[in-house]
N, C-alpha and C. Protein backbone atom coordinates (compact mmCIF):
# COMPACT_ATOMS: atom_id res chain seq x y z
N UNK A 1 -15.45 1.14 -12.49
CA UNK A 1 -14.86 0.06 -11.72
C UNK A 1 -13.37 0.32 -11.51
N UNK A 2 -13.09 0.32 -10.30
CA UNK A 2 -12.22 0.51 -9.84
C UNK A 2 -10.78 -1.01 -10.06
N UNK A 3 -9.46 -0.53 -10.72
CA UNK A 3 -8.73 -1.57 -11.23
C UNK A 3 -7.21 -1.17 -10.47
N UNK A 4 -6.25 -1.91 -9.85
CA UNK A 4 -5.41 -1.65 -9.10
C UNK A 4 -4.31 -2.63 -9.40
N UNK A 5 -3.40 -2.40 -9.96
CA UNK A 5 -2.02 -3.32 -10.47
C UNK A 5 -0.68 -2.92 -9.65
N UNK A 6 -0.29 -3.82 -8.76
CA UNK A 6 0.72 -3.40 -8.22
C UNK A 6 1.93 -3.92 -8.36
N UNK A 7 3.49 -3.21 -8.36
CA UNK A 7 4.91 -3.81 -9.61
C UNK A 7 5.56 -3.66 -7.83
N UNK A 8 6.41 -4.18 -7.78
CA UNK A 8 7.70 -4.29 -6.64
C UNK A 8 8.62 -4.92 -6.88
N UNK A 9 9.48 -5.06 -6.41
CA UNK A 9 11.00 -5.43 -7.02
C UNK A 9 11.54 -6.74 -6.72
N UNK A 10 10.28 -7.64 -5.22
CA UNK A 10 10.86 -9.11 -5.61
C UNK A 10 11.54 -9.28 -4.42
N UNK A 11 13.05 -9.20 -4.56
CA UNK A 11 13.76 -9.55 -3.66
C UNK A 11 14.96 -7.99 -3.07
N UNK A 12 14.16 -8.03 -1.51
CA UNK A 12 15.22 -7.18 -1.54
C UNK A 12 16.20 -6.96 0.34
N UNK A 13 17.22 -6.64 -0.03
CA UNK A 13 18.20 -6.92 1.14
C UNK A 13 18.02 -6.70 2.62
N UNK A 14 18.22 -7.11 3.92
CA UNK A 14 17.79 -5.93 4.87
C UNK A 14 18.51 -4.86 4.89
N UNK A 15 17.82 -3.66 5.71
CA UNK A 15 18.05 -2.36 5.74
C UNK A 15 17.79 -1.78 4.61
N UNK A 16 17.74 -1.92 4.12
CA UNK A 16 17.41 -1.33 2.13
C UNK A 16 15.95 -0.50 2.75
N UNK A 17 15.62 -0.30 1.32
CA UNK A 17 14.33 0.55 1.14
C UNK A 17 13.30 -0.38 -0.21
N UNK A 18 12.02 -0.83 0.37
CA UNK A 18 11.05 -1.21 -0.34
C UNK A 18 10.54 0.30 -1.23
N UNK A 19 10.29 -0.07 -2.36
CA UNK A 19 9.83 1.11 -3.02
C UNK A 19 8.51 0.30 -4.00
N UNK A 20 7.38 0.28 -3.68
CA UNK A 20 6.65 -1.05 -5.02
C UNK A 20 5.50 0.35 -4.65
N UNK A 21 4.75 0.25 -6.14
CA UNK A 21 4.03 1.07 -7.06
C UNK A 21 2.78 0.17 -7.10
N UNK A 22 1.41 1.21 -7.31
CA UNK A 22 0.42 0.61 -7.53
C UNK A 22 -0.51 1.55 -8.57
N UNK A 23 -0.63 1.69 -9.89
CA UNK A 23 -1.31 1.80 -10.55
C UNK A 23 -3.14 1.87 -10.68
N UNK A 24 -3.61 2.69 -10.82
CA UNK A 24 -4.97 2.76 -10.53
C UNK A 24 -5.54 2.71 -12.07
N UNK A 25 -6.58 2.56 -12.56
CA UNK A 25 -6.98 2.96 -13.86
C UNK A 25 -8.76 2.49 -13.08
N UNK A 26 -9.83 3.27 -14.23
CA UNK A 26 -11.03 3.04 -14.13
C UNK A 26 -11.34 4.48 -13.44
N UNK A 27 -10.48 5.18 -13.33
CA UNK A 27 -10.86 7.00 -12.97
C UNK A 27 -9.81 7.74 -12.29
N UNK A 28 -9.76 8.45 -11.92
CA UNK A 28 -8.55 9.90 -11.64
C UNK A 28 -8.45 9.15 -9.77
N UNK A 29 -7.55 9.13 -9.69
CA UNK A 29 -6.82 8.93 -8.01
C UNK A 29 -7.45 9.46 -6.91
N UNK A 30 -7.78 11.15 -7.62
CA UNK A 30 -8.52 12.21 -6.56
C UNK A 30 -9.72 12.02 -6.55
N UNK A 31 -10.58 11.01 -7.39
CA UNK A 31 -11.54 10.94 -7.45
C UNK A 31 -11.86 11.44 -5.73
N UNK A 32 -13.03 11.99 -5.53
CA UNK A 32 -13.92 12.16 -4.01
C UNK A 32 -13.81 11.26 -3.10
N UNK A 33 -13.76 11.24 -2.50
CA UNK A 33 -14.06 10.00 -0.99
C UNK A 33 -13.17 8.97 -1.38
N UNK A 34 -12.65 8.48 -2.20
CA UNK A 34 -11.32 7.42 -2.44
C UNK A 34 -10.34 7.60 -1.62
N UNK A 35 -10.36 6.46 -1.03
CA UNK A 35 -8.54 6.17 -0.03
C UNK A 35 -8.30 4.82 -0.84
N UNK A 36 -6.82 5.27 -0.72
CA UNK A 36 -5.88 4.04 -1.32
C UNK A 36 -4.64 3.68 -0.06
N UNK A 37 -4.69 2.49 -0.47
CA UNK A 37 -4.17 1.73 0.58
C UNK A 37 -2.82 0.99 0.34
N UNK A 38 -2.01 0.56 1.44
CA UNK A 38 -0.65 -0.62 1.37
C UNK A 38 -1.61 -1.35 2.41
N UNK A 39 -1.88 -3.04 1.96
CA UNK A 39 -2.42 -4.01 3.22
C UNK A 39 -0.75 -4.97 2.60
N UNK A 40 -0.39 -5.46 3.71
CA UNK A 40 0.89 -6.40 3.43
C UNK A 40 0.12 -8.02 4.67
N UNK A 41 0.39 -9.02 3.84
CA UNK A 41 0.12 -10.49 4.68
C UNK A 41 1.30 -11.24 4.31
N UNK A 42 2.07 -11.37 5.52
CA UNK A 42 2.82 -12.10 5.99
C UNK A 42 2.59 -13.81 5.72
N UNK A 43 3.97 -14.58 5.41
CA UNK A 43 3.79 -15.71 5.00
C UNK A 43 2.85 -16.21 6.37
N UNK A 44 1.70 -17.05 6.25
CA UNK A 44 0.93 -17.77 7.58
C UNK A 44 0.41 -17.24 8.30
N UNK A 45 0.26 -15.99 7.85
CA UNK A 45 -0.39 -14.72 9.14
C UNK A 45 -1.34 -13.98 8.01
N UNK A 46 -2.18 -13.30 9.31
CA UNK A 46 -3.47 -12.26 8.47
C UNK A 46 -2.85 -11.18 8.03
N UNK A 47 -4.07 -10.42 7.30
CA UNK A 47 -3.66 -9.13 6.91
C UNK A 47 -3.58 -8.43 7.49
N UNK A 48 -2.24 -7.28 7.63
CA UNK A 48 -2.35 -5.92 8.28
C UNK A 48 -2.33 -5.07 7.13
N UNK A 49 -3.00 -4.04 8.08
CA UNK A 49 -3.00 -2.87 7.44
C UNK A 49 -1.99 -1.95 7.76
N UNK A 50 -1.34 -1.16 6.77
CA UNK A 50 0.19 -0.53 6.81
C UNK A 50 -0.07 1.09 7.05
N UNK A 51 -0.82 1.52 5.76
CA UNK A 51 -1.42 3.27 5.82
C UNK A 51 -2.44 3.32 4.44
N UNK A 52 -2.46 4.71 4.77
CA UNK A 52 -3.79 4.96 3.75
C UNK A 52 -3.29 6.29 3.46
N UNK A 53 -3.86 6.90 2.05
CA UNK A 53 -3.58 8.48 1.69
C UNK A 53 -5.42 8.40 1.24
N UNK A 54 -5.75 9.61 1.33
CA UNK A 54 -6.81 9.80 1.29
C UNK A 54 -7.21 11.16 -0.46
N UNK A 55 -8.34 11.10 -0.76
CA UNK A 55 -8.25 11.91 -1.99
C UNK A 55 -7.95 12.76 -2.24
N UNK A 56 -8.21 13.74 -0.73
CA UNK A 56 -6.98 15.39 -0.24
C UNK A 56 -6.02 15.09 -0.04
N UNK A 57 -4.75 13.67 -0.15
CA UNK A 57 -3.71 14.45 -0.23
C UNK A 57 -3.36 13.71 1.28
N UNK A 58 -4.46 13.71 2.69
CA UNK A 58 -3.94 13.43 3.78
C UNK A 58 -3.74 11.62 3.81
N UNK A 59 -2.25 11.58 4.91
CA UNK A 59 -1.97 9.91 5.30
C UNK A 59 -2.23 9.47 6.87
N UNK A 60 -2.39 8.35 6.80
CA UNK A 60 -2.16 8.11 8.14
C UNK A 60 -1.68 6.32 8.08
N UNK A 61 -1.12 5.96 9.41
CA UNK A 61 -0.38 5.21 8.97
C UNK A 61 -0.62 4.53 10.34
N UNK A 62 -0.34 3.20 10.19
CA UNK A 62 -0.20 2.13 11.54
C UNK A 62 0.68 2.72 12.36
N UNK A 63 0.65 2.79 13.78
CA UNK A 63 1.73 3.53 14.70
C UNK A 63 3.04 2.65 14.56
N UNK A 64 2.77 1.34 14.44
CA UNK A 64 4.06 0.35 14.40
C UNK A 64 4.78 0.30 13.13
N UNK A 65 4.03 1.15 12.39
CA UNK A 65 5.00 1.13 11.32
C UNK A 65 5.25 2.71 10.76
N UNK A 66 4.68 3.28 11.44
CA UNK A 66 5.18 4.82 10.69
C UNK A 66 6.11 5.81 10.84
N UNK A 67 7.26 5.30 12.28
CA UNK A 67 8.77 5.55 11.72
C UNK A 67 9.28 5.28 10.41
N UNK A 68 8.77 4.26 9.44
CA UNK A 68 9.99 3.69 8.56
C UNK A 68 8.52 3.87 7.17
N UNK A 69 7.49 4.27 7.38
CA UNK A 69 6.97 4.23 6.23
C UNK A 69 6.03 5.44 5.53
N UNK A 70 6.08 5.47 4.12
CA UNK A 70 5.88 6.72 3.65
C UNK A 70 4.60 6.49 2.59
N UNK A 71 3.82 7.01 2.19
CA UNK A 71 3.10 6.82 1.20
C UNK A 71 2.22 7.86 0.54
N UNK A 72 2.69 8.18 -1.06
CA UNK A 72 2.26 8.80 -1.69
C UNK A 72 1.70 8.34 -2.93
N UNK A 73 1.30 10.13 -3.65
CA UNK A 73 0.44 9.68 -4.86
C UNK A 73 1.05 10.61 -5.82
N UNK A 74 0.82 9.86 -7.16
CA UNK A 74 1.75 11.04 -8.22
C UNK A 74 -0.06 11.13 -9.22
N UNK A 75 -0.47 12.18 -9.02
CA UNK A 75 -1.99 12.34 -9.47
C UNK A 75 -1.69 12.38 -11.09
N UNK A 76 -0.58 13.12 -11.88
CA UNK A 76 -0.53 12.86 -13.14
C UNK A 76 -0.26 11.84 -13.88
N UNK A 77 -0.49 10.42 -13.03
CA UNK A 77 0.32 9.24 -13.93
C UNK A 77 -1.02 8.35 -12.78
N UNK A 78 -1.60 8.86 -12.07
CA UNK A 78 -2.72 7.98 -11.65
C UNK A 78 -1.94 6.35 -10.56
N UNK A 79 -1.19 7.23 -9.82
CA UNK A 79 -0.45 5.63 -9.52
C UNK A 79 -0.33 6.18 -7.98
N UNK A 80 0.11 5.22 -7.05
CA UNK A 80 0.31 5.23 -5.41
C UNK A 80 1.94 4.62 -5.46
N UNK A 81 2.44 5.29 -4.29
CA UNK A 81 3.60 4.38 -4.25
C UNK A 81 3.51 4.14 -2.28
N UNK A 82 4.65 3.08 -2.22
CA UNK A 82 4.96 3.00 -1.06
C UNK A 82 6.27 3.39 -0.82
N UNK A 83 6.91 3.76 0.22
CA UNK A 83 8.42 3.75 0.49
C UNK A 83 8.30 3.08 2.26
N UNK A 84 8.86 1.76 2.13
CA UNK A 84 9.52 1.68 3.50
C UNK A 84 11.38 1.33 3.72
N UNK A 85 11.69 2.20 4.43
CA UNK A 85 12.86 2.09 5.00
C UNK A 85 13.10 1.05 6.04
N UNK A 86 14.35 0.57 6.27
CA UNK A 86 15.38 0.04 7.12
C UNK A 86 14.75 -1.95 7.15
N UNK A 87 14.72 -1.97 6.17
CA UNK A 87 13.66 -3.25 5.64
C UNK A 87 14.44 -4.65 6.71
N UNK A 88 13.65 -5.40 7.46
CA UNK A 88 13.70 -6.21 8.15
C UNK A 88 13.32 -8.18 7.31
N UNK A 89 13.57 -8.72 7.66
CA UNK A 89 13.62 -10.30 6.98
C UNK A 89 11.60 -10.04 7.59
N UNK A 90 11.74 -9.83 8.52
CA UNK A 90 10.32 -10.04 9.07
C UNK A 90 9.42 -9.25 8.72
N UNK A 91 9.62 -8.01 7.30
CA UNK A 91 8.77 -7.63 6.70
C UNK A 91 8.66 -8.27 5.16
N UNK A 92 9.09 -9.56 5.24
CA UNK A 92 8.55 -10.15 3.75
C UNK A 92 7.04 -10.48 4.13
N UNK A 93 6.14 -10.53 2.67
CA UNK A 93 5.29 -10.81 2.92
C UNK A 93 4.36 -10.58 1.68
N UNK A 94 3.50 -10.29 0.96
CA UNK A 94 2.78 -10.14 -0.13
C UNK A 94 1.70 -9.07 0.08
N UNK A 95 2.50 -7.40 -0.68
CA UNK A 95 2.16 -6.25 -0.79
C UNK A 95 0.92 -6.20 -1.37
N UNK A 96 0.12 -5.76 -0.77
CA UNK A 96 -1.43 -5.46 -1.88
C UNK A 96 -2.08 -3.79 -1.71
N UNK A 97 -2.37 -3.58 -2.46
CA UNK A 97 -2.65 -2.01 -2.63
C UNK A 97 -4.16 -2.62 -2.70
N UNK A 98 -5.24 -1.26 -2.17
CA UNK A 98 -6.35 -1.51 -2.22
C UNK A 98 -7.51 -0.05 -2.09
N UNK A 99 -8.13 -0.42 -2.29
CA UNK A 99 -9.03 1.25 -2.37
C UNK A 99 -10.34 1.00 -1.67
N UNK A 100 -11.27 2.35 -1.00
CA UNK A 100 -12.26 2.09 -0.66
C UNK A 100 -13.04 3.50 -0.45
N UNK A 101 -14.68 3.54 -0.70
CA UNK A 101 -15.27 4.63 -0.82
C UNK A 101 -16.11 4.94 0.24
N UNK A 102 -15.53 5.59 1.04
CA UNK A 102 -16.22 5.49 2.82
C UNK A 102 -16.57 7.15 3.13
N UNK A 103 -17.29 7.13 4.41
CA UNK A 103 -17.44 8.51 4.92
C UNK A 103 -16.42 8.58 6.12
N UNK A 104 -15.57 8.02 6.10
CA UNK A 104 -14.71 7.95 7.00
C UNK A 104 -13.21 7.17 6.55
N UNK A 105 -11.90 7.22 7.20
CA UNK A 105 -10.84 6.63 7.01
C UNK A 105 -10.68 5.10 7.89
N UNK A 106 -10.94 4.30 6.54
CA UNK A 106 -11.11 2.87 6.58
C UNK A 106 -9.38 2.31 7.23
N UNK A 107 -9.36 1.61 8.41
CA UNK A 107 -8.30 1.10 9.18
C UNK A 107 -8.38 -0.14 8.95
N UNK A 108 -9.24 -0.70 8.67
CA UNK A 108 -9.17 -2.44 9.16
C UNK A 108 -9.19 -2.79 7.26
N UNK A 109 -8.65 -3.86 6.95
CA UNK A 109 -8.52 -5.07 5.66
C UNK A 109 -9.99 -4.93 4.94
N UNK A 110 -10.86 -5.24 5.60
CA UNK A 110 -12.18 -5.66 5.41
C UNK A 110 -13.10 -4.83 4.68
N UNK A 111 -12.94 -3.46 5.13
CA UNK A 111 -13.66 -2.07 4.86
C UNK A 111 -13.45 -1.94 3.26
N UNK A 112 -11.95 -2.77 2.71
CA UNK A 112 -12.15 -1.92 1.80
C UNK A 112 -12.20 -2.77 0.21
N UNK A 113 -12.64 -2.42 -0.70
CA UNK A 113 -14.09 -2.58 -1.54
C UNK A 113 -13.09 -3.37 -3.13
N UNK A 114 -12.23 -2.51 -3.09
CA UNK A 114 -10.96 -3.04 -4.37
C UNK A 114 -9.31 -3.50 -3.88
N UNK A 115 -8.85 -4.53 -5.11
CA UNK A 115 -7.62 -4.71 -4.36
C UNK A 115 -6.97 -5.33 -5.47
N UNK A 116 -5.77 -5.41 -5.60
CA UNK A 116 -5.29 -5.62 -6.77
C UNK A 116 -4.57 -7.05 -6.28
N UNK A 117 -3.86 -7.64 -7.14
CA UNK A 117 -3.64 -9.29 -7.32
C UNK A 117 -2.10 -9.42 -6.07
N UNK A 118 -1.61 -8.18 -5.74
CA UNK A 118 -0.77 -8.42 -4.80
C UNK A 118 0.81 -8.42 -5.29
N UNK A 119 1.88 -8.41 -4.73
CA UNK A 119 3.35 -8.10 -5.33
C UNK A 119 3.68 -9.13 -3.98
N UNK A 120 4.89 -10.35 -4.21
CA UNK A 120 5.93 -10.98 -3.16
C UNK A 120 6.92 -10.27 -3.10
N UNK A 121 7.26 -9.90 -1.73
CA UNK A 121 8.71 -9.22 -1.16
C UNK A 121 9.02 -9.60 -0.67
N UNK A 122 10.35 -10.79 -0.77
CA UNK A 122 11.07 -11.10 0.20
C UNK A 122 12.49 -9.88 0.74
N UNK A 123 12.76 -10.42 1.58
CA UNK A 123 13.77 -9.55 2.48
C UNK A 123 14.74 -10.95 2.87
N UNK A 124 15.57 -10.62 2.04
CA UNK A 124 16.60 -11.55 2.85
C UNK A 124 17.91 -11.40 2.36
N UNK A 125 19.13 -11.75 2.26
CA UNK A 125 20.80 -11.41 2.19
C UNK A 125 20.83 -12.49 1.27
């Protein structure tokens, strides 16, 4: 069973850089066919989906957001991170990391199967 804990920093300025971590435990990151995910929901609004890294290593990322966003995996500590740059008031919202075991690269909220309890980021001065 797949278990996903995600830490972020809360409050942070515009233009800055979001940096929040998501922890995996219940098996190895690379496990096979595993993609791990950033879904972020906006105060009053649905979920989007941000990007995905996949168990080789490959990302792909929302077109509207993949000037400013990065996402990796550190396989010896079993954890995902995010990095977004040039942080806007209008990217607060409640970070959730999430995983899913597909024959294909899962785009939409729905597809995917685990998700951890979520991190609040506000953006504001």
């Amino acid at each position: 069973q797949v278990q996903l804990q995600e830490s972020g920093p809360g409050l942070v300025k515009p233009s800055q850089t979001l940096s929040p971590t998501c922890a995996v435990s219940g098996g190895p990151i690379t496990r096979e066919y595993y993609t791990w995910s950033w879904i972020r929901q906006p105060p009053g609004k649905g979920l989007e989906w941000m990007g995905v890294i996949a168990y080789d290593g490959n990302a792909y990322y929302s077109p509207s957001l993949k000037s400013r966003t990065y996402i990796s995996v550190e396989t010896s500590k079993d954890t995902m991170s995010l990095q977004m740059n040039s942080l806007k008031p209008e990217d607060t919202a409640v970070y959730y990391c999430a995983a899913a075991s597909r024959d294909h690269i899962p785009y939409e909220p729905g597809e995917y199967d685990y998700w951890g309890q979520g991190t609040q980021v506000t953006v504001s001065s």
